[in-house]
Protein backbone atom coordinates (compact mmCIF):
# COMPACT_ATOMS: atom_id res chain seq x y z
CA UNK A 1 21.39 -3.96 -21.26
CA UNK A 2 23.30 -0.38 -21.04
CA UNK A 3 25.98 -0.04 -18.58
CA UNK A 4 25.47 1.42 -14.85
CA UNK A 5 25.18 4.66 -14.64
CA UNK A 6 27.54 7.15 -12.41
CA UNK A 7 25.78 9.29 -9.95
CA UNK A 8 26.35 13.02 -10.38
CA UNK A 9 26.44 13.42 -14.27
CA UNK A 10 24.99 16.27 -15.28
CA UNK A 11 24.51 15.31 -18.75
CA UNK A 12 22.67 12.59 -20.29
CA UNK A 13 22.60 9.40 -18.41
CA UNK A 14 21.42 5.74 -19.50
CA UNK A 15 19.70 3.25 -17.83
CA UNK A 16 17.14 0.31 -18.59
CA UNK A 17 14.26 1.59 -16.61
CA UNK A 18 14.22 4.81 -14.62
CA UNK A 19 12.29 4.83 -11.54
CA UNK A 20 9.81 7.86 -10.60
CA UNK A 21 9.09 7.85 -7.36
CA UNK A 22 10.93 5.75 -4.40
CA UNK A 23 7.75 5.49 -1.59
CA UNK A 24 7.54 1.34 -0.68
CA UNK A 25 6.64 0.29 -4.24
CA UNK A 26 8.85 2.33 -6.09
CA UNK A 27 11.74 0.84 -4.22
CA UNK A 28 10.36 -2.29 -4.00
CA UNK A 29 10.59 -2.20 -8.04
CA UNK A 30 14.08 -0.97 -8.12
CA UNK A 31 15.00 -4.27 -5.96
CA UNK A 32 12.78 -6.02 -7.99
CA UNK A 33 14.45 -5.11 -11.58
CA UNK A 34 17.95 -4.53 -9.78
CA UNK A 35 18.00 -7.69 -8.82
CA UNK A 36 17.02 -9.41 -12.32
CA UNK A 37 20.10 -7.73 -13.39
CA UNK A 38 18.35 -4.77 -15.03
CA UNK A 39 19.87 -1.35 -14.61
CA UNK A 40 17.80 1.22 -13.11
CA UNK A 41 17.96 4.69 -11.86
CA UNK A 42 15.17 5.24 -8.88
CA UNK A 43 14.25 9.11 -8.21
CA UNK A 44 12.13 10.73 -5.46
CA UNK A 45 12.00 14.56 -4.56
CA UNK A 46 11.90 13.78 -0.78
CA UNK A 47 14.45 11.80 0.66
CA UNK A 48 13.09 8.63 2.89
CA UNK A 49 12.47 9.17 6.52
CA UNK A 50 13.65 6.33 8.05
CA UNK A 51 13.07 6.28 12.24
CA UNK A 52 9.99 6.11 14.29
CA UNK A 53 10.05 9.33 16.17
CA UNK A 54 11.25 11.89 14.25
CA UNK A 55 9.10 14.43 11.95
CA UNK A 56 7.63 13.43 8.71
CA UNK A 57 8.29 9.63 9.42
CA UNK A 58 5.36 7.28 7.98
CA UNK A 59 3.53 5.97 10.52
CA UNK A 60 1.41 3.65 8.49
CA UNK A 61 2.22 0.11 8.21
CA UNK A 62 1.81 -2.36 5.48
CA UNK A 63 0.36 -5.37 5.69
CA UNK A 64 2.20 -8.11 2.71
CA UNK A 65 0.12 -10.62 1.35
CA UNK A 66 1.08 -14.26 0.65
CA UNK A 67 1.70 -13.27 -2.95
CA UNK A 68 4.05 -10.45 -2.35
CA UNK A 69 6.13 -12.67 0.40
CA UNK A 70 8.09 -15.12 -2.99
CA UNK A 71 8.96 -11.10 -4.77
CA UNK A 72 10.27 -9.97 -1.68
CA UNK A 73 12.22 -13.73 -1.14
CA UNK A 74 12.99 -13.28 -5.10
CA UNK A 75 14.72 -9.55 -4.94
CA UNK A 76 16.33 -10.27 -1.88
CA UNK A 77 14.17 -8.19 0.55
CA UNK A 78 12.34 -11.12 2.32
CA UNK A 79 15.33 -12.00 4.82
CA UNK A 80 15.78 -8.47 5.94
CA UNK A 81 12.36 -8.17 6.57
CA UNK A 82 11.25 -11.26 8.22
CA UNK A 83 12.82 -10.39 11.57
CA UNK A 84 10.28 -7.21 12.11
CA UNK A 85 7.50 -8.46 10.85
CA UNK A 86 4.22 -9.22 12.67
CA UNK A 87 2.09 -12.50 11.11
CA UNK A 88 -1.41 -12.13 10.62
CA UNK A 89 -3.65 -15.22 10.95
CA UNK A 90 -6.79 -14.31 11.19
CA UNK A 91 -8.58 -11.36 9.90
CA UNK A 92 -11.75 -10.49 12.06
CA UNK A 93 -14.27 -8.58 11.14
CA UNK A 94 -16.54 -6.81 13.82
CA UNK A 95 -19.89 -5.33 13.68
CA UNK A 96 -20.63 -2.69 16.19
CA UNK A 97 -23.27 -0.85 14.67
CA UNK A 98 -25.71 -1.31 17.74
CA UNK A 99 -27.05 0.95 19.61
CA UNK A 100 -23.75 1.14 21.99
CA UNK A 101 -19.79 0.66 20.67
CA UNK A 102 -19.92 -2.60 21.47
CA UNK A 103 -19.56 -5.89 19.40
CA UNK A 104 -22.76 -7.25 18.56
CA UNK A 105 -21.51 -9.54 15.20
CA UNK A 106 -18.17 -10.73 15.09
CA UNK A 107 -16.28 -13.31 12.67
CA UNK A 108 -13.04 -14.61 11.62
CA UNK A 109 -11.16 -15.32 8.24
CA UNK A 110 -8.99 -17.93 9.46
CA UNK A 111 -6.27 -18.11 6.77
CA UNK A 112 -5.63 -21.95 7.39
CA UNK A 113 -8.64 -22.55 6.15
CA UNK A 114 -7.04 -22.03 2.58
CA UNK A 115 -3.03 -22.34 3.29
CA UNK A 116 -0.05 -23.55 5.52
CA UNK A 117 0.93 -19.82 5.87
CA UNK A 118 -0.88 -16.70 7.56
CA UNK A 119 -2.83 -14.32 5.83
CA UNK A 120 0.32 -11.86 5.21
CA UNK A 121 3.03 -10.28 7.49
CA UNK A 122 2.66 -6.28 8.56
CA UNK A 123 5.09 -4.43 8.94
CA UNK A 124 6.06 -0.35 9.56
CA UNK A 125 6.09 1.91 7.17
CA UNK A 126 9.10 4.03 8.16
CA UNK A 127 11.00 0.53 8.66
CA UNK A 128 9.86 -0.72 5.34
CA UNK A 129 12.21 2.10 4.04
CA UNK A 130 15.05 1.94 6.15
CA UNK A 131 15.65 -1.50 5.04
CA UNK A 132 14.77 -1.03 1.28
CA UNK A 133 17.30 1.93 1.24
CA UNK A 134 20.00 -0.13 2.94
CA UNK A 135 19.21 -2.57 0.86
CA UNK A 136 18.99 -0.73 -2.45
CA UNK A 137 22.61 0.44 -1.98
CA UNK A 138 24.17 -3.48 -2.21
CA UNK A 139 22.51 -3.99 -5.56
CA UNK A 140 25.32 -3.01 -8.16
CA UNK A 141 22.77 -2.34 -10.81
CA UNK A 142 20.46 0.19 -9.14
CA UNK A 143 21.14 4.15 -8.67
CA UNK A 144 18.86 5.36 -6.09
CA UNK A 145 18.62 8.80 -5.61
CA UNK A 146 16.79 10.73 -3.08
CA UNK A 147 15.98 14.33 -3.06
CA UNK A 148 15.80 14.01 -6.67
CA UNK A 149 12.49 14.15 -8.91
CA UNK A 150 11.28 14.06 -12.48
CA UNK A 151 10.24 16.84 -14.02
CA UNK A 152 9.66 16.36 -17.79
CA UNK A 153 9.05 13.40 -19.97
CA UNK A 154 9.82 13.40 -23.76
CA UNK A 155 9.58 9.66 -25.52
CA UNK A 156 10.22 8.29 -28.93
CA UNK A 157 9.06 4.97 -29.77
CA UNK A 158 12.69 4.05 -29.05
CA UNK A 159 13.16 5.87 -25.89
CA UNK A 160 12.29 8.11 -23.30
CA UNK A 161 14.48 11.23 -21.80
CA UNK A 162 13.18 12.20 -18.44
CA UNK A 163 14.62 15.68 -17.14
CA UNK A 164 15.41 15.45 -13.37
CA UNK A 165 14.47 18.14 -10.86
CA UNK A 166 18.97 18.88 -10.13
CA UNK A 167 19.20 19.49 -13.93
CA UNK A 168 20.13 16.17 -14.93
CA UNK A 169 19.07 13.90 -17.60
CA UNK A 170 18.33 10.43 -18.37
CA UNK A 171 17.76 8.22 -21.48
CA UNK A 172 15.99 4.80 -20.93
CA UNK A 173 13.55 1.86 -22.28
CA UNK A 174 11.17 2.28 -19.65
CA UNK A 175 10.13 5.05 -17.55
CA UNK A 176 7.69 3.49 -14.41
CA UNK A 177 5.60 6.10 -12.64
CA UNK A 178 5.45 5.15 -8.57
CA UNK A 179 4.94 8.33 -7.99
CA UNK A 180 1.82 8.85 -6.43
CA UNK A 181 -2.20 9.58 -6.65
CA UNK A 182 -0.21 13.13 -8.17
CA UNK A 183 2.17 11.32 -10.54
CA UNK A 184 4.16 14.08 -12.59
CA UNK A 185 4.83 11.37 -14.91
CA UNK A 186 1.22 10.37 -15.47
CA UNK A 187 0.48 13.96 -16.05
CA UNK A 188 3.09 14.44 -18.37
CA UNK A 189 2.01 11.68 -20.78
CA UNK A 190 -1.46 13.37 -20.22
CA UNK A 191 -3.47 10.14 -19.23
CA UNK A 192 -6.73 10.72 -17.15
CA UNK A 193 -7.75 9.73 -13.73
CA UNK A 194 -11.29 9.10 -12.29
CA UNK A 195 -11.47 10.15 -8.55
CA UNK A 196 -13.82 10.07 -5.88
CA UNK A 197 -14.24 11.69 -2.87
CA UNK A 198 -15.75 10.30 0.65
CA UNK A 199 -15.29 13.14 2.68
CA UNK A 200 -12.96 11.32 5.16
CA UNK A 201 -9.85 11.37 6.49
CA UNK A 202 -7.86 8.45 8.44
CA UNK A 203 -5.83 8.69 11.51
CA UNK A 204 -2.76 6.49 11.49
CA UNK A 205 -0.91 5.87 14.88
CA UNK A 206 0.49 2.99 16.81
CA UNK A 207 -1.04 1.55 20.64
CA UNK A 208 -0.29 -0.60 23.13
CA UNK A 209 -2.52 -2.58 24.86
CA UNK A 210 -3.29 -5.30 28.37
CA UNK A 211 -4.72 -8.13 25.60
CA UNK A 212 -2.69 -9.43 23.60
CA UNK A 213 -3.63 -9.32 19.72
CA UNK A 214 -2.66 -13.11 19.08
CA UNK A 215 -1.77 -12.18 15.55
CA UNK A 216 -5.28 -11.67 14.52
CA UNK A 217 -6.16 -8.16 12.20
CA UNK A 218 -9.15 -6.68 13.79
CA UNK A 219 -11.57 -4.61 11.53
CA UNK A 220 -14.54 -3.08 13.65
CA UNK A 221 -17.37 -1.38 11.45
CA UNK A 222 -19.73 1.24 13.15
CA UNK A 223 -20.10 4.26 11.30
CA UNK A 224 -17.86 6.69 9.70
CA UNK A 225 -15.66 4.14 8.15
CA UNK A 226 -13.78 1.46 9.68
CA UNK A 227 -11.59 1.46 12.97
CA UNK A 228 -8.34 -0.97 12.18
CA UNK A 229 -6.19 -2.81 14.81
CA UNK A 230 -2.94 -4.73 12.73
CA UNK A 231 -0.31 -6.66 14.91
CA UNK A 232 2.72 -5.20 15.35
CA UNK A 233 5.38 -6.84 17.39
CA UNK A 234 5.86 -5.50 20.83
CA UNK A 235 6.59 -2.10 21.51
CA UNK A 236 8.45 -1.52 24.79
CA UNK A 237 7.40 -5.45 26.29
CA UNK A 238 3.52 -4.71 25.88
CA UNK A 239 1.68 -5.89 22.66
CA UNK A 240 1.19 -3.15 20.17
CA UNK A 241 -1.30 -2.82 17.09
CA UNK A 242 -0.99 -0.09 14.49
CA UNK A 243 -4.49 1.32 13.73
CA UNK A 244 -6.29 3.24 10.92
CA UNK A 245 -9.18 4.91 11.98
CA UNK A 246 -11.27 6.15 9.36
CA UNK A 247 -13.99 9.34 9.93
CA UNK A 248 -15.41 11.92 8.10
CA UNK A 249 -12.96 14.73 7.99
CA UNK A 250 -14.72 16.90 10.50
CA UNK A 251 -14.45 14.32 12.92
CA UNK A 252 -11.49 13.03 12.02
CA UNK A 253 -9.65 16.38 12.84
CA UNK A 254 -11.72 16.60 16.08
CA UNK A 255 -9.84 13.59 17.53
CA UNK A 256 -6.87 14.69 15.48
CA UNK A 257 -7.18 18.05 17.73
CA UNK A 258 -7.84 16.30 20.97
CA UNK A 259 -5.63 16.30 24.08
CA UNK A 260 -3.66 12.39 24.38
CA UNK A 261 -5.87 11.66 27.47
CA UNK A 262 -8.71 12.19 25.66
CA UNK A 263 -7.91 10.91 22.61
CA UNK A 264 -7.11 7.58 24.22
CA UNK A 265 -10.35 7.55 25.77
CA UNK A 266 -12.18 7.98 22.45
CA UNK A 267 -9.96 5.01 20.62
CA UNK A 268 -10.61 2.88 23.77
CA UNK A 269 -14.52 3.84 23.27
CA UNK A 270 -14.13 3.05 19.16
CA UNK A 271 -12.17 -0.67 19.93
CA UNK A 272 -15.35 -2.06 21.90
CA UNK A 273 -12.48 -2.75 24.20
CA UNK A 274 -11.44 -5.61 22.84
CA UNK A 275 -7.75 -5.40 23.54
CA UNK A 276 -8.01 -2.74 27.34
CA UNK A 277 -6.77 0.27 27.78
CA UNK A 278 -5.15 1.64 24.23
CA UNK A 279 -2.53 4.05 25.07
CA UNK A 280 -0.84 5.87 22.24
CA UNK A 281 2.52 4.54 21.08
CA UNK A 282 3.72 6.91 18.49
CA UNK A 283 2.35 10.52 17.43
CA UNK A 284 -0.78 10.97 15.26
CA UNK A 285 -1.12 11.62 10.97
CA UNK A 286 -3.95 12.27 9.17
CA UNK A 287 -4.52 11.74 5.31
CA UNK A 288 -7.64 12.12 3.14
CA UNK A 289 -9.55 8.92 2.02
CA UNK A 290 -10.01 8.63 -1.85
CA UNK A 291 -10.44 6.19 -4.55
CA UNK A 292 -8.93 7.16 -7.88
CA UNK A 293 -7.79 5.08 -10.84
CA UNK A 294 -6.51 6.08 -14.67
CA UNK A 295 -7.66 6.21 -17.69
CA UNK A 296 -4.73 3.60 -18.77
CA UNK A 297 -2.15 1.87 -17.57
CA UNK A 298 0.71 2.94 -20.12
CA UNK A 299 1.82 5.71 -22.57
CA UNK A 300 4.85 5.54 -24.95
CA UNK A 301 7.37 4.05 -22.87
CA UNK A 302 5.99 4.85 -19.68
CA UNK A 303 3.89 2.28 -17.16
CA UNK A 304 2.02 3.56 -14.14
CA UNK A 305 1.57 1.36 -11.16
CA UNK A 306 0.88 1.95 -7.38
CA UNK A 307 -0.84 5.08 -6.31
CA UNK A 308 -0.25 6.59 -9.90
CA UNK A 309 -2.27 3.98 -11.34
CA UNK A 310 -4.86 3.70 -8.34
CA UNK A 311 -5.59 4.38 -5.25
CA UNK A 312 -8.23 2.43 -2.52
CA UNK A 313 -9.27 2.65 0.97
CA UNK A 314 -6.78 1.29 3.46
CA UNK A 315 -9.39 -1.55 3.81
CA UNK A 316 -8.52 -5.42 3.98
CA UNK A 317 -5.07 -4.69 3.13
CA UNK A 318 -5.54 -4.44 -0.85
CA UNK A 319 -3.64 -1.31 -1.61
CA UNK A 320 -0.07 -2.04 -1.79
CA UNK A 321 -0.75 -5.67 -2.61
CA UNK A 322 -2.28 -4.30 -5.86
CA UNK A 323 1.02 -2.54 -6.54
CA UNK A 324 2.86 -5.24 -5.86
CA UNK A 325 0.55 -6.78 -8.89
CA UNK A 326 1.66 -4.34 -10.79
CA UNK A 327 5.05 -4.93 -10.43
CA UNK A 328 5.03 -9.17 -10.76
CA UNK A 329 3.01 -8.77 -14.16
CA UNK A 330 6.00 -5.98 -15.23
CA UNK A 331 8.80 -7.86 -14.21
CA UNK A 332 7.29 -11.33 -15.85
CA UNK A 333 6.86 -9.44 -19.13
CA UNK A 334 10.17 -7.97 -19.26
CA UNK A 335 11.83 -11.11 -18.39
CA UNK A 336 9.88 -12.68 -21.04
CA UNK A 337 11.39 -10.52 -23.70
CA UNK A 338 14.30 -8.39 -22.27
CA UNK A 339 14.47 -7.05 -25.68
CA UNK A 340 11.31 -5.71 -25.77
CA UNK A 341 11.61 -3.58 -22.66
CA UNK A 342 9.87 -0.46 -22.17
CA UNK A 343 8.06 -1.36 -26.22
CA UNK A 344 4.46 -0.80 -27.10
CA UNK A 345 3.84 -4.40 -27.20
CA UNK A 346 4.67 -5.00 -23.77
CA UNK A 347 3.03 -2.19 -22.15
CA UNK A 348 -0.18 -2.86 -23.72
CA UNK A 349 -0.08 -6.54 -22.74
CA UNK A 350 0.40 -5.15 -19.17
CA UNK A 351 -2.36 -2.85 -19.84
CA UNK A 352 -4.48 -5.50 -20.63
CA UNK A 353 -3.31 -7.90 -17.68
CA UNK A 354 -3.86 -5.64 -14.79
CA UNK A 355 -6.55 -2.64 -15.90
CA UNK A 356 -9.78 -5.06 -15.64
CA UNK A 357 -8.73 -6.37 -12.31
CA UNK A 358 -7.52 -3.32 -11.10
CA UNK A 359 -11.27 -1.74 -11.94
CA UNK A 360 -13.01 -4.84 -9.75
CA UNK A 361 -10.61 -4.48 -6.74
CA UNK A 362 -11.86 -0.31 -7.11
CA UNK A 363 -14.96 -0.81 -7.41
CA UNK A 364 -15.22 -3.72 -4.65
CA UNK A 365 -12.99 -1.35 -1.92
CA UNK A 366 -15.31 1.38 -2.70
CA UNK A 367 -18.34 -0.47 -1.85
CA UNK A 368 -17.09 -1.63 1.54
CA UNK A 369 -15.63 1.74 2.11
CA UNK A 370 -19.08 2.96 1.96
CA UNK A 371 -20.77 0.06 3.86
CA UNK A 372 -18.64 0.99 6.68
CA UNK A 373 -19.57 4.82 6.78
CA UNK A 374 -23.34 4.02 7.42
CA UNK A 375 -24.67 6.46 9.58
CA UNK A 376 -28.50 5.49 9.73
CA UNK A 377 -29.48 2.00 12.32
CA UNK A 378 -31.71 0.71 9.77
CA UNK A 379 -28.89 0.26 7.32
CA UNK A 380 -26.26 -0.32 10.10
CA UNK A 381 -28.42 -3.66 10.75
CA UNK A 382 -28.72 -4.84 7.02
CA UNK A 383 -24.60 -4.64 7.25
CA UNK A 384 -24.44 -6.85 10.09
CA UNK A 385 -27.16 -9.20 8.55
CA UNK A 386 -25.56 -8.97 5.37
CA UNK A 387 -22.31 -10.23 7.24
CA UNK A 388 -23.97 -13.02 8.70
CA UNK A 389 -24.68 -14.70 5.75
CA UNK A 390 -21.81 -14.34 3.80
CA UNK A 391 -19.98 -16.32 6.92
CA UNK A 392 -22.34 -18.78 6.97
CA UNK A 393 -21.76 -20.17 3.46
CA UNK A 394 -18.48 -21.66 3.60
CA UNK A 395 -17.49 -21.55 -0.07
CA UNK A 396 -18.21 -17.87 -0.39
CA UNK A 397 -16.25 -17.67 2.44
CA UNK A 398 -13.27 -19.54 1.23
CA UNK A 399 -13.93 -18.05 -2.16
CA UNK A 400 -13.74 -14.56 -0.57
CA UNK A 401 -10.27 -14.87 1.33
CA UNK A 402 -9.30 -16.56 -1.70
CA UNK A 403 -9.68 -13.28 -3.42
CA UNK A 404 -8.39 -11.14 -1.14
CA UNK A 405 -4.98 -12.61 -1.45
CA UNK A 406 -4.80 -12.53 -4.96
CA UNK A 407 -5.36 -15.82 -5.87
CA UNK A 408 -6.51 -16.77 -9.31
């Protein structure tokens, strides 16, 4: 492997793997390959925001599955995590289709019905970067740099030089793109994406609440898309949930645009009050709702994963988990040949050992995405009926959480 590379060069530098793109995958990868003693340079135009209250912080949360828990142990990330993180037990899905916001199905995925361990482990976004960043900088063998991005991509079948938005250059095996349902490095290797569109938006905020969420992941469908309650750990000694409410974008701005009185009102309304009173916790973000996935996986010495490779719903925690896919079957196959790294017989294995799943895990997000914006009663009732039944048969059920974590 080459040697580390010095920050500040202005000419060529050399790495194993350069990094595009340092959101919670993209560092999550440098870790990842840092820590199996491969040298890599991480880049990302905006440097990470990493408090709770302060503009531009990410206000999302992420939600690790069981899979994702032995990478994080593996690179060294687990133990600085663990302490923050809320468990989730039970997923619970909620029909409130009725006539009124009010439950009228409900049912729980108990996840010791298939393991010893919960479900997965949520935690904040804008955390989840605050400790990957401190983190980052006592790995020897990786070069983070923020406020930095990639701007061109030229490859040989030997190499790839990546020009750097501050001028600089760098030479490598392996150029991953984590950069995003806009990945410059995608489009400079000029590999396709297929999008679609829902017309929503979600809201991302944190509450806190009288009734205490007991670790269980609440998912209540009505119309629109769905409304999302994940522990968090307590926020100022009263229990706390970050939600993702999901609404066609006209709506969705409408409570975006509302007054915090009212706006609590309207989430209180939207819960079924399950869990009291909401009050808001944090301020309010918006983002638009979209599926997307590409063409490929790879070019000539470049491998997309994460949000440049596809993007889902923010439903049943699958998005980052499927990056995190990405990123065990990349690191397995370069450990499996080191010398190999970044070669077309690697990428196309990976290729070939994510794209097919990653096209059934679109395709089933999408369909639940639009099961949950149902607008007509009629319908509304064949989804709660339709829910019904697939509790009732206990291997489908099994089967189905089964699947959700990953499991083969």
């Amino acid at each position: 492997m080459s040697e580390k590379t010095q920050p500040g060069k202005t000419e060529s530098d050399t790495c194993d793997i350069l990094i595009s793109g340092g959101g919670i995958a993209g560092l999550t990868a440098a870790a990842a390959f840092g820590s199996a003693g491969f040298n890599v340079i991480c880049v990302d135009p905006t440097a990470p925001v990493t408090e709770r209250d302060v503009a531009g912080s990410d206000l999302r949360t992420t939600a690790f599955l069981q899979p994702a828990q032995q990478l994080l142990s593996d690179c060294g990330l687990w133990d600085r995590l663990a302490s923050h993180a809320a468990p989730l037990q039970i997923m619970r899905i909620v029909d409130a289709g009725g006539e009124l916001p009010e439950p009228r199905v409900v049912k729980d995925f108990n996840a010791s019905d298939i393991s010893e361990k919960p479900f997965g482990w949520n935690l904040p976004n804008w955390l989840l970067r605050r400790e990957m960043v401190a983190h980052l900088a006592q790995i020897d063998t990786v070069d983070f740099r923020p406020g930095v991005g990639t701007q061109s991509l030229f490859t040989r079948t030997s190499e790839a030089r990546v020009g750097l938005t501050d001028g600089s250059r760098v030479r490598c095996k392996l150029v991953i793109a984590a950069d995003g349902r806009h990945s410059p490095m995608r489009e400079s290797a000029d590999i396709g994406v297929k999008t679609i569109r829902y017309g929503q938006k979600a809201l991302a905020f944190a509450v806190t609440h009288p009734v205490p969420h007991d670790n269980v992941s609440t998912e209540i469908h009505r119309s629109g898309g769905p409304f999302t309650l994940v522990p968090l750990p307590d926020y100022q000694g009263k229990p706390s949930s970050a939600i993702v409410w999901m609404e066609r974008g006209p709506r969705a701005q409408e409570l975006l645009d509302l007054e915090p009185a009212a706006f609590e009102a309207a989430m209180t309304e939207r819960s079924c009050g399950l869990f009291g009173e909401l009050k808001l916790a944090s301020r309010r973000t918006i983002w638009p709702i979209i599926s997307q996935s590409a063409d490929r996986l790879y070019g000539e010495r470049l491998a997309l994963m994460a949000e440049a490779a596809h993007v889902v719903p923010p439903i049943g925690a699958q998005g980052l988990n499927m990056s995190l896919g990405d990123l065990r079957s990349l690191l397995k196959l370069a450990l499996e040949r080191p010398e190999g790294l970044g070669d077309a017989q690697m990428l196309e294995a990976y290729h070939k050992a994510r794209h097919t799943e990653i096209q059934v895990r679109v395709k089933g997000i999408d369909l639940l995405n639009r099961t949950s914006m149902l607008e007509a009663r009629p319908l509304r009732d064949a989804r709660a009926a339709g829910l019904n039944a697939l509790y009732s048969m206990a291997p489908v059920r099994k089967t189905l959480m089964q699947m959700g974590l990953g499991m083969k």
